[in-house]
C-alpha atoms as a PDB file:
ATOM      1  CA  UNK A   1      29.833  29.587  35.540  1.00  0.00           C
ATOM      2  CA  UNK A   2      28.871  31.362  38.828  1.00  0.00           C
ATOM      3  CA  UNK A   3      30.782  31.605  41.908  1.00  0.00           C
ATOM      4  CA  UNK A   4      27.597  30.401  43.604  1.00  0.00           C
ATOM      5  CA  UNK A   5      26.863  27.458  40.893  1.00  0.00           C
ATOM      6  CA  UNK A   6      26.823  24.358  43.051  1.00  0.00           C
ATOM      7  CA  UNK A   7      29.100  21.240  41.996  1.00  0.00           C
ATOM      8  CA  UNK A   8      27.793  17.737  41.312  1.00  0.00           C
ATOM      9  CA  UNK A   9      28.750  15.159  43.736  1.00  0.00           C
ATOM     10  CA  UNK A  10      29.455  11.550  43.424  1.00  0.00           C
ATOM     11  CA  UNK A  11      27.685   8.876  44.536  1.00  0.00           C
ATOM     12  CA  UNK A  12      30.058   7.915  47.061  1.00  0.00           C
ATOM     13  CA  UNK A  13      29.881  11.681  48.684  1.00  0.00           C
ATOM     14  CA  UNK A  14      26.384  11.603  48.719  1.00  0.00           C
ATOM     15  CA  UNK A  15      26.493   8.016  50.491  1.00  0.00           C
ATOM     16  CA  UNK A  16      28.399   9.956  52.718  1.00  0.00           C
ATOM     17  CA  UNK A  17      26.746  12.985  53.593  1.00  0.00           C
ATOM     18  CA  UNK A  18      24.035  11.326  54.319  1.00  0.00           C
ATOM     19  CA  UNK A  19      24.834   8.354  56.008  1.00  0.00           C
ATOM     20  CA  UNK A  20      24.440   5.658  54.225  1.00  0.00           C
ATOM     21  CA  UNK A  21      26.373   2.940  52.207  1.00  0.00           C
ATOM     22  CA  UNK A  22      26.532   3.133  48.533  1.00  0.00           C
ATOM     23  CA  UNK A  23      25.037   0.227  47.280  1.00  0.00           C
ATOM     24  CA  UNK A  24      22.071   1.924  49.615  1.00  0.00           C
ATOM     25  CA  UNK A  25      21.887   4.564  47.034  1.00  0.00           C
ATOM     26  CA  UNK A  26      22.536   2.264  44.113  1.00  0.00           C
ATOM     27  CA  UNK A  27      19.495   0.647  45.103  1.00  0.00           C
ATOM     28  CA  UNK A  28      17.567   4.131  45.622  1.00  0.00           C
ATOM     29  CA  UNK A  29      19.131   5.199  41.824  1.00  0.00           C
ATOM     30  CA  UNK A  30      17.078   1.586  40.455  1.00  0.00           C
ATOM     31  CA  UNK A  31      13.974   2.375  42.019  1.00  0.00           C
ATOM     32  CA  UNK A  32      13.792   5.614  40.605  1.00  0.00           C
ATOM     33  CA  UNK A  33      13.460   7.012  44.033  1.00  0.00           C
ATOM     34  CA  UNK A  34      16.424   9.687  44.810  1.00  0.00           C
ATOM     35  CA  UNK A  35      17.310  12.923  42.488  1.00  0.00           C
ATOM     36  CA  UNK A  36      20.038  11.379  40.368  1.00  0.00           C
ATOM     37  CA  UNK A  37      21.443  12.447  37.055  1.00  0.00           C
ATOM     38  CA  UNK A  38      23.411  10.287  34.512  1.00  0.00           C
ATOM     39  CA  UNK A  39      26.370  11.616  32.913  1.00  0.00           C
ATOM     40  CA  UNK A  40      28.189   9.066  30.752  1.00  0.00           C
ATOM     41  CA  UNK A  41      28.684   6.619  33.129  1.00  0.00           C
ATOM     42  CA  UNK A  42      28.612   7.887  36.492  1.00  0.00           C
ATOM     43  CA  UNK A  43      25.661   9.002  38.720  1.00  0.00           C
ATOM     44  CA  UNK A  44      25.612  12.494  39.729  1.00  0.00           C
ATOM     45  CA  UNK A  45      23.887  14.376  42.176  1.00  0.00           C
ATOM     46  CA  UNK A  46      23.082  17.911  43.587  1.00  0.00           C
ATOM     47  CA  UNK A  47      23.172  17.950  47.324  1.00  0.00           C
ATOM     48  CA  UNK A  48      20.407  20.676  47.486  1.00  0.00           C
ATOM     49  CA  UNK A  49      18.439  18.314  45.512  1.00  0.00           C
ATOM     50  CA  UNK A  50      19.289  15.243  48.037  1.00  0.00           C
ATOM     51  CA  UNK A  51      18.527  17.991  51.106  1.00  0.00           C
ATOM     52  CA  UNK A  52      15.057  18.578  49.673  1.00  0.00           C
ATOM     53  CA  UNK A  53      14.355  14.935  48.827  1.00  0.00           C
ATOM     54  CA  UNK A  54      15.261  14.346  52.792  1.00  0.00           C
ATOM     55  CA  UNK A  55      12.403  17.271  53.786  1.00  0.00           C
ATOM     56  CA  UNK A  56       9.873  16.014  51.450  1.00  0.00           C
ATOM     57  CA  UNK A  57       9.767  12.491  53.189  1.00  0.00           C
ATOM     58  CA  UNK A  58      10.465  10.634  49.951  1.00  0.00           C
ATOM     59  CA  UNK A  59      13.426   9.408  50.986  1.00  0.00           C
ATOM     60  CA  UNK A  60      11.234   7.222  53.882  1.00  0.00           C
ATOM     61  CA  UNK A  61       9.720   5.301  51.462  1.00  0.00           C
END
């Protein structure tokens, strides 16, 4: 792996970082509307992939 490869973050850092609670992005994850990935159990996410969601205006919806 890279020393520039970014890490996944959780759901409840992303709920963080960008402000909101995290049954906010639970609800987000069910509509199919923010950049999540599923591994095993637990939502992932990249935060450059969150970032460009944001600048897109999908995240307005």
């Amino acid at each position: 792996m890279g020393a520039d490869a970014e890490k996944w973050s959780s759901l409840e850092e992303v709920a963080e970082y960008i402000g909101v609670n995290k049954d906010t992005v639970r609800n987000w994850i069910k509509k199919e509307a923010v950049p999540a990935h599923r591994i095993g159990k637990l939502w992932k996410f990249k935060l450059s992939e969150i970032d460009e969601w944001i600048k897109s205006g999908k995240s307005a919806l």
